[in-house]
C-alpha atoms as a PDB file:
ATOM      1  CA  UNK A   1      67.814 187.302 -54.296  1.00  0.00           C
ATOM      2  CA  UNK A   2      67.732 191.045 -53.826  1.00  0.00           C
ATOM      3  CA  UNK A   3      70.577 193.235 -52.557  1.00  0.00           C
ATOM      4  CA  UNK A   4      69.439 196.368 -50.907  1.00  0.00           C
ATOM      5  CA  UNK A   5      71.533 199.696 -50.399  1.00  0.00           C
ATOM      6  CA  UNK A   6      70.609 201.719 -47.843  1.00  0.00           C
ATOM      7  CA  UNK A   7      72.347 205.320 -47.305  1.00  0.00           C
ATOM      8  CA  UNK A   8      71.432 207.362 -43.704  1.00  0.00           C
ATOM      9  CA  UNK A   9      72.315 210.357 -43.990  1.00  0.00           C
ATOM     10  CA  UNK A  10      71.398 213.387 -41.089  1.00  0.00           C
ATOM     11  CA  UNK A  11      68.548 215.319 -41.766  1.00  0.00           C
ATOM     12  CA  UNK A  12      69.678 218.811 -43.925  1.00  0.00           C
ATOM     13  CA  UNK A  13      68.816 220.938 -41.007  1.00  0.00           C
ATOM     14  CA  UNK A  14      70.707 218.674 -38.130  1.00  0.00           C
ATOM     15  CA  UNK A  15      73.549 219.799 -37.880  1.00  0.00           C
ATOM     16  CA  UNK A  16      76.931 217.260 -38.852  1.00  0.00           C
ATOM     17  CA  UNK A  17      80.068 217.993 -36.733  1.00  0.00           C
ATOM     18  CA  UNK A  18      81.835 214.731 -38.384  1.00  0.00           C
ATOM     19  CA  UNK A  19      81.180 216.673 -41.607  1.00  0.00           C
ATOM     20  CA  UNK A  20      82.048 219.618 -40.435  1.00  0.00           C
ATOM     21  CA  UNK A  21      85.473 218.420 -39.745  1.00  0.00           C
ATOM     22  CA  UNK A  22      86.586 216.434 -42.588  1.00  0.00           C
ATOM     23  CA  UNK A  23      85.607 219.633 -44.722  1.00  0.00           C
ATOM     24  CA  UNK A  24      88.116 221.639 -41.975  1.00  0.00           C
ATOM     25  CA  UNK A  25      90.585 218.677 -42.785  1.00  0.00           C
ATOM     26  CA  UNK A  26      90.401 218.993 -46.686  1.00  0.00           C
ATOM     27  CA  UNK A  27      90.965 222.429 -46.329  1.00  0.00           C
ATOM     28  CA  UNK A  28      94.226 222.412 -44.863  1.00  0.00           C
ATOM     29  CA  UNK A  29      95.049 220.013 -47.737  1.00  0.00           C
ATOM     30  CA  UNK A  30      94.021 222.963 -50.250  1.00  0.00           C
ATOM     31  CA  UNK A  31      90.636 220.406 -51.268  1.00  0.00           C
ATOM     32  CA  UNK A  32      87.933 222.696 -51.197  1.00  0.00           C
ATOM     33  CA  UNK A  33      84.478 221.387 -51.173  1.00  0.00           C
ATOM     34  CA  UNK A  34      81.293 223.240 -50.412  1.00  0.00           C
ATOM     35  CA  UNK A  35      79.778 221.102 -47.800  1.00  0.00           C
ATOM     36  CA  UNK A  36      81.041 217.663 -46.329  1.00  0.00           C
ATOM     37  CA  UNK A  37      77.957 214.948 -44.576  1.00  0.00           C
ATOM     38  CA  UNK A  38      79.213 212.023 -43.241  1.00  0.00           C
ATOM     39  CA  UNK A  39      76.236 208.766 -42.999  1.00  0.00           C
ATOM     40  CA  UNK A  40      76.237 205.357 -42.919  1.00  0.00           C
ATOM     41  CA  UNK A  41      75.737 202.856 -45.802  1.00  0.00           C
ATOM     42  CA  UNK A  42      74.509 199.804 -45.291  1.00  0.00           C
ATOM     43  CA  UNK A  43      73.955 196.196 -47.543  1.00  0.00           C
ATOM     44  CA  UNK A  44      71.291 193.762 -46.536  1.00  0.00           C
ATOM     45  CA  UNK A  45      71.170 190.599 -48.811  1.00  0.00           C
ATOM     46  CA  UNK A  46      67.533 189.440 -49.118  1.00  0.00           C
ATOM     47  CA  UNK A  47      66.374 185.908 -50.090  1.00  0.00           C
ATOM     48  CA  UNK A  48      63.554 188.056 -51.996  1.00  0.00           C
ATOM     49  CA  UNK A  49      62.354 187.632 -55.598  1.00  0.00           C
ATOM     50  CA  UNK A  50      60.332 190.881 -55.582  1.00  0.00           C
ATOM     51  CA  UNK A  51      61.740 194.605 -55.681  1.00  0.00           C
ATOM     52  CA  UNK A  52      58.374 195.343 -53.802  1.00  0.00           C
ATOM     53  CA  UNK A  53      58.712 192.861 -51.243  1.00  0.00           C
ATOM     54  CA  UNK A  54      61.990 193.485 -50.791  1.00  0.00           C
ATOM     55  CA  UNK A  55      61.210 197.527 -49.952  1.00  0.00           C
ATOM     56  CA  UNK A  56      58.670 196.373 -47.399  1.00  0.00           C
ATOM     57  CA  UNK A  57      61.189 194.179 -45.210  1.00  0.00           C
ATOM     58  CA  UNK A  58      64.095 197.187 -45.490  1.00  0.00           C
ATOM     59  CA  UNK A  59      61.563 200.015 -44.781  1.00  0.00           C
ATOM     60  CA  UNK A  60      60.457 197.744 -42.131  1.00  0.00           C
ATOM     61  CA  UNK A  61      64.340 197.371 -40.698  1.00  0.00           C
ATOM     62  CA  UNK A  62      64.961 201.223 -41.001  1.00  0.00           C
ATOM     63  CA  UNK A  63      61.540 202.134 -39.108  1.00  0.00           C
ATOM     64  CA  UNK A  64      62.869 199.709 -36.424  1.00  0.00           C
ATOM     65  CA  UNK A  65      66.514 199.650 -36.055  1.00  0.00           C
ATOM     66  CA  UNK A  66      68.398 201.284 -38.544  1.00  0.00           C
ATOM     67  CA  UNK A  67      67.670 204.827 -38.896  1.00  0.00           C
ATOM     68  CA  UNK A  68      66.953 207.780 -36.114  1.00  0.00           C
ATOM     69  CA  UNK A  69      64.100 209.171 -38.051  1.00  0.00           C
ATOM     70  CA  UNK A  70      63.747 212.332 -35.191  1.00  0.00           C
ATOM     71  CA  UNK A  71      67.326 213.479 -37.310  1.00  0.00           C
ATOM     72  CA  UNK A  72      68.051 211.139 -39.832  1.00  0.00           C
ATOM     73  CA  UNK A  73      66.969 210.491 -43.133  1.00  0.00           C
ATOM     74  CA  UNK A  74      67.572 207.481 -45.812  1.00  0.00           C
ATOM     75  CA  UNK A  75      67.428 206.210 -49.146  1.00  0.00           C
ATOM     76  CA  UNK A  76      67.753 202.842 -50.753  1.00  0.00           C
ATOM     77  CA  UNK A  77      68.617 201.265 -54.069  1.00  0.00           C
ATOM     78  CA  UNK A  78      68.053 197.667 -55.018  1.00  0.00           C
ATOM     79  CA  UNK A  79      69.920 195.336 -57.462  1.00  0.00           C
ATOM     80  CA  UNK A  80      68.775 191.856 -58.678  1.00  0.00           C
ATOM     81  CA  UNK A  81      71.455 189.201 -57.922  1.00  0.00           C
ATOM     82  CA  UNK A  82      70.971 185.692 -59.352  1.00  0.00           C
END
């Protein structure tokens, strides 16, 4: 089986207002940061033996469903569970 992590993340030039505020919120705690995006990360468990056929069904599910392509963007990481 193959465990796939998926992160969305906005596109750099769409703008984040979620981001936008937690950055305004660590402020006012004196936490500086240079730039805050907020995304979504997802796990899909896949009854897949293959890291190749595994990155065909999750590209598959973020063309589909998972990711706004017109302003988002993703990447994905797999790890071998047996």
């Amino acid at each position: 089986m193959i465990k796939a992590y998926i992160d969305v993340t906005l596109k750099k030039s769409i703008l984040d207002p979620q981001g936008t505020a937690v950055k305004k919120g660590l402020e006012k705690l004196s936490l500086y940061t240079e730039d805050v995006r907020i995304g979504k990360h997802i796990e899909v468990l896949l009854k897949e033996d293959k890291i190749e056929a595994a990155r065909e069904k999750i590209d598959e599910m973020c063309r589909r469903l998972l990711v706004n392509f017109e302003v988002e963007t993703y990447s994905v990481r797999f790890e071998v569970i047996e």
